[in-house]
C-alpha atoms as a PDB file:
ATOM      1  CA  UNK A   1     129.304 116.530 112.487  1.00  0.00           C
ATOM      2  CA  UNK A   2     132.249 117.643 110.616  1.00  0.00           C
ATOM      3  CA  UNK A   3     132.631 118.192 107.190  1.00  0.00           C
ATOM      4  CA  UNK A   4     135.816 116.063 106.523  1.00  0.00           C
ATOM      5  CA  UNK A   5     134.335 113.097 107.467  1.00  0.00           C
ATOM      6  CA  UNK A   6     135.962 110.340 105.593  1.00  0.00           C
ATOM      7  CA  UNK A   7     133.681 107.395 104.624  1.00  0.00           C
ATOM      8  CA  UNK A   8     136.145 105.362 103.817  1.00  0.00           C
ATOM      9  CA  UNK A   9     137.474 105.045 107.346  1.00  0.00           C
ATOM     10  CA  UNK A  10     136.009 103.446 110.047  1.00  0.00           C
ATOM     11  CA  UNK A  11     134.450 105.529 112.974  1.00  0.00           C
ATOM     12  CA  UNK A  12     136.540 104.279 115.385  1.00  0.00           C
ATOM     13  CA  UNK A  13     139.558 105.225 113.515  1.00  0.00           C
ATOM     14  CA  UNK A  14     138.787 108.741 112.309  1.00  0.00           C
ATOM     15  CA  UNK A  15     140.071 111.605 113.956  1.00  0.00           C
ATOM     16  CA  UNK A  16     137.266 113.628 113.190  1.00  0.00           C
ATOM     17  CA  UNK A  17     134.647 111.913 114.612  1.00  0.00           C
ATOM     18  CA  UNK A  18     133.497 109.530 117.190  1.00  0.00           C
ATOM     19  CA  UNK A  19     130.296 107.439 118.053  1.00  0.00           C
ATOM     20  CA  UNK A  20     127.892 109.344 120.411  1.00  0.00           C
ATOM     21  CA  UNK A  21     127.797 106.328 123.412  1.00  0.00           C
ATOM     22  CA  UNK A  22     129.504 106.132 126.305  1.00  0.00           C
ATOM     23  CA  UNK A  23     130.350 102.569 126.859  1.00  0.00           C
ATOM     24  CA  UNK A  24     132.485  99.835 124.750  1.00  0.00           C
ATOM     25  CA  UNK A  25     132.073  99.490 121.023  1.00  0.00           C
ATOM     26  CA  UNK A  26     132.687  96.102 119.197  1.00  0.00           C
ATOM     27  CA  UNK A  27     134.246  96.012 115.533  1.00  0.00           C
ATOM     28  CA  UNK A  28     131.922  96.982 113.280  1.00  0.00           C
ATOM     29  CA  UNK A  29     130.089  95.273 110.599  1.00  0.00           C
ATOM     30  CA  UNK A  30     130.710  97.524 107.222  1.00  0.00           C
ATOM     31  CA  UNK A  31     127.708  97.356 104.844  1.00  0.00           C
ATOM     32  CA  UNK A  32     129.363  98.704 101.504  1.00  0.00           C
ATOM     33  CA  UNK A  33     128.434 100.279  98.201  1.00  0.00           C
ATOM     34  CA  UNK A  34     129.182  96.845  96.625  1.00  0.00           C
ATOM     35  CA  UNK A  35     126.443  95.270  99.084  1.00  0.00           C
ATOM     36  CA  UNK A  36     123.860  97.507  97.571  1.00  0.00           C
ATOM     37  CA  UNK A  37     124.307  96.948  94.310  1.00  0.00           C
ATOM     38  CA  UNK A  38     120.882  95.593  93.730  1.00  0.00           C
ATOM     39  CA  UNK A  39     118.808  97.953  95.722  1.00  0.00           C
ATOM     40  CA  UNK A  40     120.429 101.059  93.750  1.00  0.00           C
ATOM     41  CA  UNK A  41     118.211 103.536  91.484  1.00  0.00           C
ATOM     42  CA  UNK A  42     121.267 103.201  89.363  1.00  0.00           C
ATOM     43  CA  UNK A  43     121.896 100.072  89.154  1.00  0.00           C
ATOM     44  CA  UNK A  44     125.441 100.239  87.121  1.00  0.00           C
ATOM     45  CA  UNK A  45     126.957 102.601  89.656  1.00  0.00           C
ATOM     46  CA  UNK A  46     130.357 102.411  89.948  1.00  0.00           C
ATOM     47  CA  UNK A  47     130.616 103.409  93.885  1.00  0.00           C
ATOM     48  CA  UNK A  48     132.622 101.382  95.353  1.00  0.00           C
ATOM     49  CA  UNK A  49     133.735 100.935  99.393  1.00  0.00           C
ATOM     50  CA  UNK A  50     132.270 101.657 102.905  1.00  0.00           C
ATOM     51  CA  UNK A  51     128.263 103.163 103.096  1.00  0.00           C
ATOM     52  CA  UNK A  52     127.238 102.232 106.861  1.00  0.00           C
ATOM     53  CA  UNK A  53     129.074 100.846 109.859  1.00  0.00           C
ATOM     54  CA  UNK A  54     126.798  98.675 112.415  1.00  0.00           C
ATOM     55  CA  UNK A  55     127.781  98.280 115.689  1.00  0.00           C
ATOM     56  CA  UNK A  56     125.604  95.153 117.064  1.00  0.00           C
ATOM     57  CA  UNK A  57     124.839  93.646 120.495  1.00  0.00           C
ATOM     58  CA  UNK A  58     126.199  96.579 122.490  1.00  0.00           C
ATOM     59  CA  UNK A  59     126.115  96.844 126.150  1.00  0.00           C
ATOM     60  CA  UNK A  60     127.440  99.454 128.762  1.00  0.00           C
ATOM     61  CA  UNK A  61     127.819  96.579 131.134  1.00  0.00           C
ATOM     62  CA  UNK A  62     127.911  92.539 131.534  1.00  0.00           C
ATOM     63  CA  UNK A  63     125.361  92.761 133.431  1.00  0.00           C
ATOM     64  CA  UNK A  64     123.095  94.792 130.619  1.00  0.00           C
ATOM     65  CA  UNK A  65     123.915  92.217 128.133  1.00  0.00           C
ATOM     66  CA  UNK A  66     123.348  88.817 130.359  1.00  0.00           C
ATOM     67  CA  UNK A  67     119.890  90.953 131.059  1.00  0.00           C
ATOM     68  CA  UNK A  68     119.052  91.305 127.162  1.00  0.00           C
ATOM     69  CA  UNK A  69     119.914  88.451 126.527  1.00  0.00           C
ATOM     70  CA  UNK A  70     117.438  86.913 128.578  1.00  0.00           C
ATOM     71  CA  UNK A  71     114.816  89.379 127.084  1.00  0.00           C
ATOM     72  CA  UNK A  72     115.767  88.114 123.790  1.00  0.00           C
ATOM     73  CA  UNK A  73     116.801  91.331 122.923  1.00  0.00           C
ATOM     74  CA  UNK A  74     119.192  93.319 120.872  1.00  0.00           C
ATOM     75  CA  UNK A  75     121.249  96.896 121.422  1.00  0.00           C
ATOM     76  CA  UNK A  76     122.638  98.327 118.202  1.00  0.00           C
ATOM     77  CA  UNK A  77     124.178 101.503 116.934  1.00  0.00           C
ATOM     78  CA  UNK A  78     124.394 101.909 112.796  1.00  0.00           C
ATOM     79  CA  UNK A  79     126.720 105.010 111.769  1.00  0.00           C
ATOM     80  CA  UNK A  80     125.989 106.016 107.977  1.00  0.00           C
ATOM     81  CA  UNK A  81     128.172 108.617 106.760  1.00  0.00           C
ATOM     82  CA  UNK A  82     127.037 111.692 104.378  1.00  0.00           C
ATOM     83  CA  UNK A  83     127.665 110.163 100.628  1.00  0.00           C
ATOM     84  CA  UNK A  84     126.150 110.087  97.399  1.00  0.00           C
ATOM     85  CA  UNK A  85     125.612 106.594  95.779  1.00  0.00           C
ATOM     86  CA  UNK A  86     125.426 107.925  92.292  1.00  0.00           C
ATOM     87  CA  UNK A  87     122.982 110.616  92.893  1.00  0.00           C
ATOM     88  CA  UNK A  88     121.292 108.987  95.824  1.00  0.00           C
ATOM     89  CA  UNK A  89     121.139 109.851  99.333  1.00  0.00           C
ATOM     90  CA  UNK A  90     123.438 107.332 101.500  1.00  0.00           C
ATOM     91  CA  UNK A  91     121.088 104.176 102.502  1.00  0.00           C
ATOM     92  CA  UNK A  92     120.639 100.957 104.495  1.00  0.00           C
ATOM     93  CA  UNK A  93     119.923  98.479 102.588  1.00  0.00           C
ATOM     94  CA  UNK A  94     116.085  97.610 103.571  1.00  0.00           C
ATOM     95  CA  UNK A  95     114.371  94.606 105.303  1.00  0.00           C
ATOM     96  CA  UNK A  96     111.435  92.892 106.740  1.00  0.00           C
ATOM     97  CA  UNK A  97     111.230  91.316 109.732  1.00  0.00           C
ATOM     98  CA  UNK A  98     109.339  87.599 109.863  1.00  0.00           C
ATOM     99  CA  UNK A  99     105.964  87.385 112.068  1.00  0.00           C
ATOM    100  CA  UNK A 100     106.323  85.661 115.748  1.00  0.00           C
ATOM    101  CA  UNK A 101     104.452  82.793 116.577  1.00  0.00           C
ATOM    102  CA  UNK A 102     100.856  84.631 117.006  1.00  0.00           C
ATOM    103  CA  UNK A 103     101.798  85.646 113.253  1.00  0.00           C
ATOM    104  CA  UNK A 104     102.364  89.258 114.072  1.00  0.00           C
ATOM    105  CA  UNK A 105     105.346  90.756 112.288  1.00  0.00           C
ATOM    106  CA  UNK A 106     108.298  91.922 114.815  1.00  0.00           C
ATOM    107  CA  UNK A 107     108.697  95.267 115.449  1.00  0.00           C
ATOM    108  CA  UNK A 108     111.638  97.837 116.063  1.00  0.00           C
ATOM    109  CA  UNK A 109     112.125 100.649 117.801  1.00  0.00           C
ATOM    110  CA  UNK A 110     114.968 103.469 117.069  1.00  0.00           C
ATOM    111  CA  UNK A 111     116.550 106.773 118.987  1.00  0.00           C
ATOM    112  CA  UNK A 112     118.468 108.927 116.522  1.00  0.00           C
ATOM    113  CA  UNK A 113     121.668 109.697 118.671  1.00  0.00           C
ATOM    114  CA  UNK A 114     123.232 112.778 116.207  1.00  0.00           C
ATOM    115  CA  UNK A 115     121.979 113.655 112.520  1.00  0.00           C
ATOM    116  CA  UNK A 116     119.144 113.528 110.457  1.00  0.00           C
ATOM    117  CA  UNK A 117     117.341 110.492 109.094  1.00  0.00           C
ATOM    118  CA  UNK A 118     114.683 109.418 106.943  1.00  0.00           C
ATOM    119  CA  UNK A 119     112.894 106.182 107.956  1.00  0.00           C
ATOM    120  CA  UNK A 120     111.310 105.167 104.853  1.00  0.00           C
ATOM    121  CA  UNK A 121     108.694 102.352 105.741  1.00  0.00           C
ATOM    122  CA  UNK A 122     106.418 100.090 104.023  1.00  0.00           C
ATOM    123  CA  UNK A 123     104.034  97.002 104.428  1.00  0.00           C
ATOM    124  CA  UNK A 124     104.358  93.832 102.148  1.00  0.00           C
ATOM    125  CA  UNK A 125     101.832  95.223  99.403  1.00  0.00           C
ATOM    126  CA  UNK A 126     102.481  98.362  99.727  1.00  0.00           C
ATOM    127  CA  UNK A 127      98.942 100.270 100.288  1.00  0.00           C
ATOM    128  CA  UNK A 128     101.061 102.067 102.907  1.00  0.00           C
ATOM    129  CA  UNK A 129     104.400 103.904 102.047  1.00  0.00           C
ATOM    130  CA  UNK A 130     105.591 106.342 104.767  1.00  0.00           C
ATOM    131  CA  UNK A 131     108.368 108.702 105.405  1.00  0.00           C
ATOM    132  CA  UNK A 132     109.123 109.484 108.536  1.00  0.00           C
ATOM    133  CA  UNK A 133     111.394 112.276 109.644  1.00  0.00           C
ATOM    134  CA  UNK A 134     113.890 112.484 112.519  1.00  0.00           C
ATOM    135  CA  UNK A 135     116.332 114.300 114.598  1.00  0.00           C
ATOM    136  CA  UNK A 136     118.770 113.722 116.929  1.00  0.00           C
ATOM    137  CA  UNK A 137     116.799 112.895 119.954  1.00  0.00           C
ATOM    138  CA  UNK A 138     113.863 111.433 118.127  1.00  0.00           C
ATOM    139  CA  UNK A 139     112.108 108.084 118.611  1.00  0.00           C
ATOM    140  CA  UNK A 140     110.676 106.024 115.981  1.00  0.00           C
ATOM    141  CA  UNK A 141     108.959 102.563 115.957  1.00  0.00           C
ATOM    142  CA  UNK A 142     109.047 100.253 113.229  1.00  0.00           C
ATOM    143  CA  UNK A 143     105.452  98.450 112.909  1.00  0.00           C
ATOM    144  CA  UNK A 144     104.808  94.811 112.795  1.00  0.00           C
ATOM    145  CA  UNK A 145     104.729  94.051 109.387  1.00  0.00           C
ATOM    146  CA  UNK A 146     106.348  96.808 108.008  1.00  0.00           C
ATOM    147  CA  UNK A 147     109.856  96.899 105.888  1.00  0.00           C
ATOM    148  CA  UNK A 148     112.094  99.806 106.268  1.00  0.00           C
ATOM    149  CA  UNK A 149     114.810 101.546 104.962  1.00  0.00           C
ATOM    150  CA  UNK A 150     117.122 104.167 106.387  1.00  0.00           C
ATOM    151  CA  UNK A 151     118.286 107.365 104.588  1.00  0.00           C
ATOM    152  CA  UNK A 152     121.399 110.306 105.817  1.00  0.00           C
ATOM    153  CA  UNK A 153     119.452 112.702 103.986  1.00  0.00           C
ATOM    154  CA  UNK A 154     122.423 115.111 104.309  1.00  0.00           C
ATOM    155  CA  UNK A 155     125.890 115.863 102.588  1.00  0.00           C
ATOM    156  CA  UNK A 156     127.438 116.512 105.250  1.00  0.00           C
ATOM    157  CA  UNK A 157     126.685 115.210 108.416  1.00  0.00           C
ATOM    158  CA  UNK A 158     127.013 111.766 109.933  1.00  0.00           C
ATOM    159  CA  UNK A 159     123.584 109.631 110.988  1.00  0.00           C
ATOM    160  CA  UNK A 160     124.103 108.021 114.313  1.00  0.00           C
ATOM    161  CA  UNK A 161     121.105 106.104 115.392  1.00  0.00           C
ATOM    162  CA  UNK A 162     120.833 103.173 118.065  1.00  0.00           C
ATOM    163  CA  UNK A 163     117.885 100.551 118.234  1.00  0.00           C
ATOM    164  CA  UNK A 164     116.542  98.164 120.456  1.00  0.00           C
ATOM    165  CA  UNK A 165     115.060  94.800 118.502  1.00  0.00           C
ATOM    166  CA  UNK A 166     114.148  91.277 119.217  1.00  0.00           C
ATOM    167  CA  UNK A 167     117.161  88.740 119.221  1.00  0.00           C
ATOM    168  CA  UNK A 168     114.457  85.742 117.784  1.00  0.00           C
ATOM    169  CA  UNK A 169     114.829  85.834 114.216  1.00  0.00           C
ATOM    170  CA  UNK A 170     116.620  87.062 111.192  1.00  0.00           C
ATOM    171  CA  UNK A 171     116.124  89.819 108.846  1.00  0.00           C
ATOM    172  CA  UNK A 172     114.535  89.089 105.394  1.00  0.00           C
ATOM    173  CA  UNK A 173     116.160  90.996 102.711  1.00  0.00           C
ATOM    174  CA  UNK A 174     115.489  89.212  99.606  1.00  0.00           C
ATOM    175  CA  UNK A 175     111.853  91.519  98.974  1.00  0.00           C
ATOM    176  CA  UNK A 176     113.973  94.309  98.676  1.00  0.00           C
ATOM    177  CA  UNK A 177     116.450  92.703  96.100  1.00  0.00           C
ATOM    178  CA  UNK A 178     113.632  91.363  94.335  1.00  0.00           C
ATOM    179  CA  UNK A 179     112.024  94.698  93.560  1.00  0.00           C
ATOM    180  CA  UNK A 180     115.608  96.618  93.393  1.00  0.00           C
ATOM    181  CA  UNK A 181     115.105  98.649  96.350  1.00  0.00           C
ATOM    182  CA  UNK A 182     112.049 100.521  98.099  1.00  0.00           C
ATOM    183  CA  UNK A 183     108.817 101.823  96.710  1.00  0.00           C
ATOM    184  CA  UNK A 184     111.032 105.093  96.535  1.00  0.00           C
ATOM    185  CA  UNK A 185     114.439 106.629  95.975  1.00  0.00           C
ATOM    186  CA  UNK A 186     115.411 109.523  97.730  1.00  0.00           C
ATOM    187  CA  UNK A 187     117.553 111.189  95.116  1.00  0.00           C
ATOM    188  CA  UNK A 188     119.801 114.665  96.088  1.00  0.00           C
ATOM    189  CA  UNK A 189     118.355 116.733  93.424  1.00  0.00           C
ATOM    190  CA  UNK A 190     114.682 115.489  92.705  1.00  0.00           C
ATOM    191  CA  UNK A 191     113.641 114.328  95.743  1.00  0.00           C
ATOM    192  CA  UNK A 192     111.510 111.098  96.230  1.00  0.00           C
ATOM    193  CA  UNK A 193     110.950 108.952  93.177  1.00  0.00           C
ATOM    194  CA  UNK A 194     109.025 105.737  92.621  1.00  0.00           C
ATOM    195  CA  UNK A 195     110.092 103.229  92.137  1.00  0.00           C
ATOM    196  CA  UNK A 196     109.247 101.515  88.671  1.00  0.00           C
ATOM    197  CA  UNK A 197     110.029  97.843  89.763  1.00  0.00           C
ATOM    198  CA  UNK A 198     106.812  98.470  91.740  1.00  0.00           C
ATOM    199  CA  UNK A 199     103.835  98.288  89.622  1.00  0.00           C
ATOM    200  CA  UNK A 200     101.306  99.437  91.955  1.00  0.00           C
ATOM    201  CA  UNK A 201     102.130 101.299  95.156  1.00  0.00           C
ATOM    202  CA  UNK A 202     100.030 103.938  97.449  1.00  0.00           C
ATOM    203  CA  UNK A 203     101.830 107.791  97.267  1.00  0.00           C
ATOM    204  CA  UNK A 204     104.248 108.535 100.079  1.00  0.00           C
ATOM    205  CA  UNK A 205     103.134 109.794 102.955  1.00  0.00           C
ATOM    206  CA  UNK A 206     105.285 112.573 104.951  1.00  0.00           C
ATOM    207  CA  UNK A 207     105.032 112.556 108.522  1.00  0.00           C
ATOM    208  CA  UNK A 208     107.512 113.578 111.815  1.00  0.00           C
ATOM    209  CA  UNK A 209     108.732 111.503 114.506  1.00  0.00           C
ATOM    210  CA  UNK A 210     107.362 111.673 117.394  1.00  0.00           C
ATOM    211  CA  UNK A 211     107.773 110.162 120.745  1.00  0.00           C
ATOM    212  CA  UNK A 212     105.758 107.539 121.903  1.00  0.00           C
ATOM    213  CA  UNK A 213     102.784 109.100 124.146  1.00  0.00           C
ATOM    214  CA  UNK A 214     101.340 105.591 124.124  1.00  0.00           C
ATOM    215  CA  UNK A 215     104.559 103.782 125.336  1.00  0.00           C
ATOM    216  CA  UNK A 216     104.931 104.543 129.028  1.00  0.00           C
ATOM    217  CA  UNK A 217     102.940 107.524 128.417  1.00  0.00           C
ATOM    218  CA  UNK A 218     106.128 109.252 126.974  1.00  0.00           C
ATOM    219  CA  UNK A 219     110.021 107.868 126.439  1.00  0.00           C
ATOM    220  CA  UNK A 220     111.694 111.487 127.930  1.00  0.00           C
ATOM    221  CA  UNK A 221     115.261 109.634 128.457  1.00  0.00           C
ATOM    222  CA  UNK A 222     117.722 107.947 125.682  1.00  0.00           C
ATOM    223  CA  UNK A 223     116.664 105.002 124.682  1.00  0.00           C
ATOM    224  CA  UNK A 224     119.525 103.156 126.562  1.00  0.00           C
ATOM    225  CA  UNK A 225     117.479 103.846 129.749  1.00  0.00           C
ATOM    226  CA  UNK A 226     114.711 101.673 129.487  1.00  0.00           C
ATOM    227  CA  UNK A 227     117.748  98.780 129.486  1.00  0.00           C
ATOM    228  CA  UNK A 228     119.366  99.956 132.157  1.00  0.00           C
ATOM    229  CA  UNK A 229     115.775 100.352 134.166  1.00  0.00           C
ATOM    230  CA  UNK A 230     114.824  96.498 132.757  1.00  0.00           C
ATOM    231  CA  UNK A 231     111.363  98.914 131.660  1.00  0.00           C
ATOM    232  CA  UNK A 232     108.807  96.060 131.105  1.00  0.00           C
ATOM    233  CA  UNK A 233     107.738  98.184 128.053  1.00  0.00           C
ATOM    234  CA  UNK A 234     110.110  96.379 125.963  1.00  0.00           C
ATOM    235  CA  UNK A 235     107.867  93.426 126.161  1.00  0.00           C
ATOM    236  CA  UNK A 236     106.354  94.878 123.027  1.00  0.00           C
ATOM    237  CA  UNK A 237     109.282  94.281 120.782  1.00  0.00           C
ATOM    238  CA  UNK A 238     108.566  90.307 121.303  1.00  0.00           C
ATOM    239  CA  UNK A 239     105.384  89.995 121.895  1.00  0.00           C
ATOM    240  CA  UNK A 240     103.586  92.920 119.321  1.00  0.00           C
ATOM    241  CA  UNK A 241     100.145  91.174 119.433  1.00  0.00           C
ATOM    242  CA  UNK A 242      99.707  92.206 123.005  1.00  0.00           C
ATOM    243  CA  UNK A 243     100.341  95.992 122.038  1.00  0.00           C
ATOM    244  CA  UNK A 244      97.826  96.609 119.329  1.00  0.00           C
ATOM    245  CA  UNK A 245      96.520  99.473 120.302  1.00  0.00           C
ATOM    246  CA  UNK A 246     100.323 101.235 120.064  1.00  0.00           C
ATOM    247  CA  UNK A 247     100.300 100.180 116.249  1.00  0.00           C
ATOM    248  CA  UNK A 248      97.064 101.186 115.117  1.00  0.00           C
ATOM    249  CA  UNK A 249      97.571 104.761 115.308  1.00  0.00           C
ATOM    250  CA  UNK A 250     101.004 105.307 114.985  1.00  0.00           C
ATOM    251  CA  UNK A 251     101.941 107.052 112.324  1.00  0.00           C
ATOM    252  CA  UNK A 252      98.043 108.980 111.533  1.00  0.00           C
END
């Protein structure tokens, strides 16, 4: 995006930028610098204000959202703006999601819009710790199970990412507090770093996005799409324990 991209103001009220959707935009929620105290590498920094806008429950049309809505399902768009948080890469703040009633976590699936981003993902204990890299146009599902975390690994250019999720629970943030982040920090200078609050964790494993071959054989079109064609594929974001087969291999 543009290199004078103010963090401090809101996307829809910087000159210099705007959100990559064509429809209406509620307020945002602002996630700041304050919110993340606790899931810092450092954890006395001093940064202070705005780190990540998120635009929830989005919808082109009525129609799209009465029509979600009745999926149980939720359209979002998260902006997080290129800033250091005391040597850190800019961050979400990390979450699980609870299991449905078969007792299989709920997934998510995302569609990087402009940017870069890091998905940094990771089950409850931790024997699996994965980094997965994406570009503007790139798909990426969140497995059942699975925490996550979302990194602008840039200095300069804005993440824009949307996401499709269910609408039947809440997220679960406290086993991030607890351990003061993710199994890593992505710092600017050295890179990935474990985390010590974890005693025992499996090493990070590097992958790239890709799009979702088992998914409707392929997802060629923004992810807005498969709302505005009511794709019966979506059933997989409430009802994961009917789509094992798209989990088990996922990220090889």
């Amino acid at each position: 995006m543009n290199k004078k991209f103010d963090p401090q103001v809101p996307p829809s009220s910087n000159p210099v930028f705007s959100v990559c959707w064509k429809g209406p935009l509620p307020d945002p929620a602002v996630r700041t610098a304050e919110d993340l105290r606790n899931v810092l590498a450092n954890p006395g920094c001093a940064c202070t204000g705005p780190v990540y806008y998120m635009y929830r429950d989005v919808a082109r049309t009525d129609e799209d959202r009465i029509w979600l809505s009745s999926q149980g399902l939720r359209f979002d768009i998260t902006v997080i703006p290129p800033r250091e948080l005391c040597g850190e890469y800019n961050k979400t703040k990390g979450h699980y999601h609870p299991a449905d009633s078969s007792g299989t976590g709920y997934p998510e699936i995302y569609e990087v819009l402009a940017g870069e981003a890091h998905y940094l993902i990771q089950d409850k204990n931790c024997s699996d710790v994965v980094m997965i890299a994406a570009s503007a146009g790139d798909v990426v599902v969140v497995p059942p199970g699975y925490g996550h975390v979302t990194i602008n690994p840039t200095r300069f250019t804005v993440l824009q990412m949307a996401n499709i999720v269910s609408s039947r629970f809440s997220s679960n943030y406290l086993g991030y507090e607890a351990k003061n982040g993710a199994a890593f920090f992505e710092w600017v200078k050295e890179g990935f770093v474990k985390n010590p609050a974890y005693k025992n964790h499996a090493s990070l494993r590097l992958v790239k996005a890709r799009r979702l071959a088992e998914v409707k054989d392929a997802i060629p079109d923004p992810l807005y799409n498969l709302i505005e064609d009511r794709a019966p594929v979506l059933e997989f974001l409430n009802h994961p324990e009917k789509f094992e087969s798209l989990f088990r291999e996922l990220y090889p």
